[in-house]
N, C-alpha and C. Protein backbone atom coordinates (compact mmCIF):
# COMPACT_ATOMS: atom_id res chain seq x y z
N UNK A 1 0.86 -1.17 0.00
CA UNK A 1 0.00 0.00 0.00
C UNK A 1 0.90 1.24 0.00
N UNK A 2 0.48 2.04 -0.88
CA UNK A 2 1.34 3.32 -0.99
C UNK A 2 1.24 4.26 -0.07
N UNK A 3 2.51 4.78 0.46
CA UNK A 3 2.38 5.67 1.77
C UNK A 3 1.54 7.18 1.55
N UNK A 4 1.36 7.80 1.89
CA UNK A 4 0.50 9.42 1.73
C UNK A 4 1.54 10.02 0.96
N UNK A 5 2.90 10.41 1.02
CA UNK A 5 3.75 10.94 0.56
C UNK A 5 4.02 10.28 -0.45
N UNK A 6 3.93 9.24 -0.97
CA UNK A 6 4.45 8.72 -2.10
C UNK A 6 2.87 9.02 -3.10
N UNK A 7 1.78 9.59 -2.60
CA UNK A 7 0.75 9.65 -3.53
C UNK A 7 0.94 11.43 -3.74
N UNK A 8 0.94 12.06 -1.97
CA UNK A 8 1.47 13.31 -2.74
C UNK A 8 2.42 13.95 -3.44
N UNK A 9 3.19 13.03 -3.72
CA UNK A 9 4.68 13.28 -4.87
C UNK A 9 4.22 12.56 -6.13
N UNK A 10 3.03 12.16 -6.21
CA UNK A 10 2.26 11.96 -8.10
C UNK A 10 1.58 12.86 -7.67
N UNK A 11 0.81 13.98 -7.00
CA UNK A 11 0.09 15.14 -7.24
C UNK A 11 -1.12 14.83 -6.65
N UNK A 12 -1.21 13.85 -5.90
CA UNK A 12 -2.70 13.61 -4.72
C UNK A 12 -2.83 14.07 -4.03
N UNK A 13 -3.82 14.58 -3.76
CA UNK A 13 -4.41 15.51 -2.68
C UNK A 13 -4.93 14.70 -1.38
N UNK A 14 -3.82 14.30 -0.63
CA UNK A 14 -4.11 13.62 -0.06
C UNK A 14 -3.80 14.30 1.55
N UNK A 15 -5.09 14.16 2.50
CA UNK A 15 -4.89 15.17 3.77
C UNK A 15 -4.67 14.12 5.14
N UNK A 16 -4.82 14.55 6.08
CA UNK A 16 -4.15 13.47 7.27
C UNK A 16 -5.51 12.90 7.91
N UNK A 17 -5.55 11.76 7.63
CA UNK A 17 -6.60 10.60 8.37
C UNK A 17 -6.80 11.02 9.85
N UNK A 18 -8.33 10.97 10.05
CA UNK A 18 -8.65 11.22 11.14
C UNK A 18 -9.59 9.66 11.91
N UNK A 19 -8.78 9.34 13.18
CA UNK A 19 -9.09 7.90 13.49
C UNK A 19 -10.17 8.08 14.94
N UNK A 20 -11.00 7.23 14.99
CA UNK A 20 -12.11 6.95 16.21
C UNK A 20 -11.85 5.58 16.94
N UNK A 21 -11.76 5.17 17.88
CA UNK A 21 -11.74 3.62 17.68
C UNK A 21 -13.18 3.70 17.96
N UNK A 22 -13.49 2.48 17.28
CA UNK A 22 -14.91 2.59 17.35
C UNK A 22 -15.58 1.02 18.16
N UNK A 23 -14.62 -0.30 17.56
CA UNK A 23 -14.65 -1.26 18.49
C UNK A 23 -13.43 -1.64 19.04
N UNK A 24 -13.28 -2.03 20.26
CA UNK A 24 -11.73 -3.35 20.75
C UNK A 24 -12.75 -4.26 20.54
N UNK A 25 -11.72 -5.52 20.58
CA UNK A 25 -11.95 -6.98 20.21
C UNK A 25 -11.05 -7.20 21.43
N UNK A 26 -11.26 -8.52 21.96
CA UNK A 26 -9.95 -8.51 23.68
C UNK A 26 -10.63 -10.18 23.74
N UNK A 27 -9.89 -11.13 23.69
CA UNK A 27 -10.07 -12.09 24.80
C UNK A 27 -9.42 -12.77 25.69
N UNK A 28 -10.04 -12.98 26.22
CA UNK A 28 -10.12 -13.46 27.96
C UNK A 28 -10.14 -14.50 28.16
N UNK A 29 -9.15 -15.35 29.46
CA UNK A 29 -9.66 -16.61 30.13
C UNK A 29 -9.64 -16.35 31.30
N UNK A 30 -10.97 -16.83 31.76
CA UNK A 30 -11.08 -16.86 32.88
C UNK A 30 -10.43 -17.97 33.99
N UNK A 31 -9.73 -18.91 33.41
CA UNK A 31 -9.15 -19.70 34.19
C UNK A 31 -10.27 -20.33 34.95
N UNK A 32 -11.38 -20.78 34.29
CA UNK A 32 -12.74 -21.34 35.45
C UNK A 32 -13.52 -22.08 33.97
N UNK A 33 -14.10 -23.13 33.99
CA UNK A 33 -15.50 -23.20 33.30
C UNK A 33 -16.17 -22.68 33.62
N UNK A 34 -17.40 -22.57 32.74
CA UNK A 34 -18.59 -22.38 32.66
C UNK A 34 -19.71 -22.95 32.51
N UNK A 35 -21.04 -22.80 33.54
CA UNK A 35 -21.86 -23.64 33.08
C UNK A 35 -23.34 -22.39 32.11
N UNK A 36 -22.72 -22.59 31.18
CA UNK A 36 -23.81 -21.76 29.90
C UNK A 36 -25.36 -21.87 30.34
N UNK A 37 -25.78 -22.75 30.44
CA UNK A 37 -26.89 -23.14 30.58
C UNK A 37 -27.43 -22.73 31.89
N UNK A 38 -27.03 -22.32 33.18
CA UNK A 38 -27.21 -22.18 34.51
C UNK A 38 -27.31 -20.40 34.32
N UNK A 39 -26.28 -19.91 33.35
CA UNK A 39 -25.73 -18.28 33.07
C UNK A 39 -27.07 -17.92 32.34
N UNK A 40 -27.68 -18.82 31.28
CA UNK A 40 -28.66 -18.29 30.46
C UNK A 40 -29.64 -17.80 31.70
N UNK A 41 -30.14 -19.46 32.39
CA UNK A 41 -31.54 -19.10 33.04
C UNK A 41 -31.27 -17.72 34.06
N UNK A 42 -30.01 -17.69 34.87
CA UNK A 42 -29.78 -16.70 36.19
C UNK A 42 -29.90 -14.98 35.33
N UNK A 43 -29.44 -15.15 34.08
CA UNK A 43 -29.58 -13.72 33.58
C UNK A 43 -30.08 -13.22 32.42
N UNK A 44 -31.40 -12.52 32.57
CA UNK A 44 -31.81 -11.89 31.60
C UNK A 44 -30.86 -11.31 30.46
N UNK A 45 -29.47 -10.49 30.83
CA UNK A 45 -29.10 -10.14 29.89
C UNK A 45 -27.86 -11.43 28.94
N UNK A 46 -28.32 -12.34 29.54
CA UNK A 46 -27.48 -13.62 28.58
C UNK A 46 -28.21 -13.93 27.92
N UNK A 47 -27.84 -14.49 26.39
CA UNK A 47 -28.59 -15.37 25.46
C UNK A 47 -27.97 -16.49 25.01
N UNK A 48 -28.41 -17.38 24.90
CA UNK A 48 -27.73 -18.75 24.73
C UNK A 48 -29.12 -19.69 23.86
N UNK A 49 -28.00 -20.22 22.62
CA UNK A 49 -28.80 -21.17 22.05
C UNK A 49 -27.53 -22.18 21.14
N UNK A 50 -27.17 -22.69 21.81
CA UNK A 50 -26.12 -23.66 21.54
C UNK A 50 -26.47 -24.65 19.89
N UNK A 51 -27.66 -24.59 19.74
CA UNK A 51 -28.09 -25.39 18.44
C UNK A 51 -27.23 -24.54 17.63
N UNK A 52 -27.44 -22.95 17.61
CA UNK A 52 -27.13 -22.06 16.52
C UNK A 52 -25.45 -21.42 16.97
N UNK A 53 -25.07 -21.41 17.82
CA UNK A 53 -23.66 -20.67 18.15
C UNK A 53 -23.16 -21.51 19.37
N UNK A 54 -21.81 -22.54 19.60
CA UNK A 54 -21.53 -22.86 21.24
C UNK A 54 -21.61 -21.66 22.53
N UNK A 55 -21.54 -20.41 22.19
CA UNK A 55 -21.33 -19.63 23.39
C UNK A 55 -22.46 -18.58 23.71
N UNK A 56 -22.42 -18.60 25.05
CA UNK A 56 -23.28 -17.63 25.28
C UNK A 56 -23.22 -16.30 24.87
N UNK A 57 -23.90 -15.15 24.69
CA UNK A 57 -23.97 -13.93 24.51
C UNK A 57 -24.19 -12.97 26.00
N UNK A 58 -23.49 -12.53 26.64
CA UNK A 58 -23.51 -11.68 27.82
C UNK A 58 -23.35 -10.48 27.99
N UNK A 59 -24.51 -9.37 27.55
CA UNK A 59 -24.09 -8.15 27.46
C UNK A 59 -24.29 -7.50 28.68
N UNK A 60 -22.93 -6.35 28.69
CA UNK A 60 -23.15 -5.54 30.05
C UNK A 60 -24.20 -4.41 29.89
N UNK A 61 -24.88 -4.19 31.16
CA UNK A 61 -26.15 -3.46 30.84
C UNK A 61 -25.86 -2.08 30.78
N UNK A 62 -26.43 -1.38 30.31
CA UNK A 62 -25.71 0.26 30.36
C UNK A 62 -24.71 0.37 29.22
N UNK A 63 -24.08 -0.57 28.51
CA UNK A 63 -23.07 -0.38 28.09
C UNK A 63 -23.07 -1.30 26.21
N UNK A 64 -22.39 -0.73 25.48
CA UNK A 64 -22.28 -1.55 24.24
C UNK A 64 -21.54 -2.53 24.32
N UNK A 65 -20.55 -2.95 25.65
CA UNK A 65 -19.90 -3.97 25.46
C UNK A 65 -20.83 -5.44 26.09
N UNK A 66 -20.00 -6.40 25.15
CA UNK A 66 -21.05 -7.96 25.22
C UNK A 66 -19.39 -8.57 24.99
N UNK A 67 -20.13 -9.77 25.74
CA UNK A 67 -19.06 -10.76 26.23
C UNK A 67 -19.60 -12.27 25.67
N UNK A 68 -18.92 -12.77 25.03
CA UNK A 68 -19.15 -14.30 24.47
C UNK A 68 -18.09 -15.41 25.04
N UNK A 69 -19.09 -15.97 26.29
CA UNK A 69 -18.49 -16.96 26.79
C UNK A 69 -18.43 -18.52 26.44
N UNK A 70 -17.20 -19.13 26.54
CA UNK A 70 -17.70 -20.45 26.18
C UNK A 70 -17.21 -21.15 27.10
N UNK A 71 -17.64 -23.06 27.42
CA UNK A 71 -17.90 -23.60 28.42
C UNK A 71 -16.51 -23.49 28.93
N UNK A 72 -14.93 -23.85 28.43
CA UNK A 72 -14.29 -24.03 28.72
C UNK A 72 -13.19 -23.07 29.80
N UNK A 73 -14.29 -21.46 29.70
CA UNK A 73 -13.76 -20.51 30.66
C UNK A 73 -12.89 -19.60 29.40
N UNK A 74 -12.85 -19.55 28.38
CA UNK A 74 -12.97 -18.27 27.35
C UNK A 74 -13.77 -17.57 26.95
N UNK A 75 -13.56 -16.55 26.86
CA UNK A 75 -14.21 -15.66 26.17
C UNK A 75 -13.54 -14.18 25.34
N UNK A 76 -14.99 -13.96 24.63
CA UNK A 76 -14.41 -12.50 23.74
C UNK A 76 -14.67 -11.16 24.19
N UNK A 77 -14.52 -10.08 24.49
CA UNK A 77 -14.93 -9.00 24.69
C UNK A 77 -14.95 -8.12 23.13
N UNK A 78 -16.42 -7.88 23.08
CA UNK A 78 -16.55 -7.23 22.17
C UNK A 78 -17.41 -5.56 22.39
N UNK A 79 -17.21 -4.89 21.39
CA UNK A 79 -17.94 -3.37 21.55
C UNK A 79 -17.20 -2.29 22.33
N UNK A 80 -16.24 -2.64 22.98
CA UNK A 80 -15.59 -1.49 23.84
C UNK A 80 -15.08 -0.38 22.95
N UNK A 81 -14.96 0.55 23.67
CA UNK A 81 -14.05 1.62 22.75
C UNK A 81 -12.76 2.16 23.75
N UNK A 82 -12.33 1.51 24.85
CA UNK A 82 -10.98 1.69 25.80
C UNK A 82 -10.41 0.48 26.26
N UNK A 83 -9.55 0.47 26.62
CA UNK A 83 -9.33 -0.99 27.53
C UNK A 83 -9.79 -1.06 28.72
N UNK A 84 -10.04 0.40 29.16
CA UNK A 84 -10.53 0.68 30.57
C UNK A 84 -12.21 -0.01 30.42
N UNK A 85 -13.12 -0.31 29.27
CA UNK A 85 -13.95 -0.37 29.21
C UNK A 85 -14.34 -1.69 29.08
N UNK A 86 -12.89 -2.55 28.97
CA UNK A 86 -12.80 -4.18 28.71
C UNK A 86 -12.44 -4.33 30.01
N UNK A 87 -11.58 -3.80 30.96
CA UNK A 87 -11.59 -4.20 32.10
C UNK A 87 -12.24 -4.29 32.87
N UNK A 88 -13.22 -2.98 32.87
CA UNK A 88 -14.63 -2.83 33.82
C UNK A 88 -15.22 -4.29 33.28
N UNK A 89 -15.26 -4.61 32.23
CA UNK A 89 -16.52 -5.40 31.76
C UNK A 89 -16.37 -6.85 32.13
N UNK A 90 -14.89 -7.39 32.66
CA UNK A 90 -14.13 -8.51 33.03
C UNK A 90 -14.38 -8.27 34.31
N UNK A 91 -14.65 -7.54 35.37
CA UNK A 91 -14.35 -7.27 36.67
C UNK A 91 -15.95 -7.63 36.71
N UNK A 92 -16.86 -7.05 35.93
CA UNK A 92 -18.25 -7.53 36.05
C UNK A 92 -18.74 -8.70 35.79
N UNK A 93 -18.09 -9.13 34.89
CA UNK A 93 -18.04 -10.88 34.65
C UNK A 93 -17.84 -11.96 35.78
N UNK A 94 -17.09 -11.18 36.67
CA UNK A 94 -16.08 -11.73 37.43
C UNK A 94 -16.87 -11.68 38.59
N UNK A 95 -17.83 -10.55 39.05
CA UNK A 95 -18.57 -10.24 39.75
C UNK A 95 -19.92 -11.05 40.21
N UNK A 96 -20.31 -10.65 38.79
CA UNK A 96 -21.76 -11.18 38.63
C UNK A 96 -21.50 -12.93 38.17
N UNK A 97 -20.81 -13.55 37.72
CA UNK A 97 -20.89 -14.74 37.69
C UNK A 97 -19.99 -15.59 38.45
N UNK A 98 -18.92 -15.27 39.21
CA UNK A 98 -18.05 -15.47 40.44
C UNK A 98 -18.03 -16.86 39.68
């Protein structure tokens, strides 16, 4: 891929990229199983349907970040926009499903 300067030295008008993060991606082990099925019924904000995906769906409330756990004590953190916002969301994991 051609650098900015190598397009503005053929005569491109090329100006300086402006960046958002918009998602982190982060995963996690919890060093614990999981029992999916116990997580679905205890919390409304879990969804679980193992026919269609192995892991649960665990979103934090208030927040765009969701957590996809699977039995073996992994998971993904998805939707954050800090790390500070993946950590809160691991500390709540950690919390609410001990």
């Amino acid at each position: 891929m051609p650098s900015r300067n190598c397009c503005r030295s053929l005569g491109f008008n090329v100006g300086e990229p402006e960046t958002e993060v918009q998602n982190m991606v982060a995963s996690v082990d919890f060093h614990r199983r999981f029992d999916l099925e116990e997580i679905a019924r205890n919390f409304r904000s879990a969804e679980y349907e193992p026919e269609v995906f192995p892991g649960l769906i665990f979103r934090m409330e208030e927040s765009s970040v969701a957590f996809l756990l699977f039995v073996e004590g992994e998971g993904v953190c998805v939707g954050a926009k800090s790390e500070e916002e993946i950590e809160e969301g691991i500390n709540r994991i950690e919390e609410t499903i001990g």
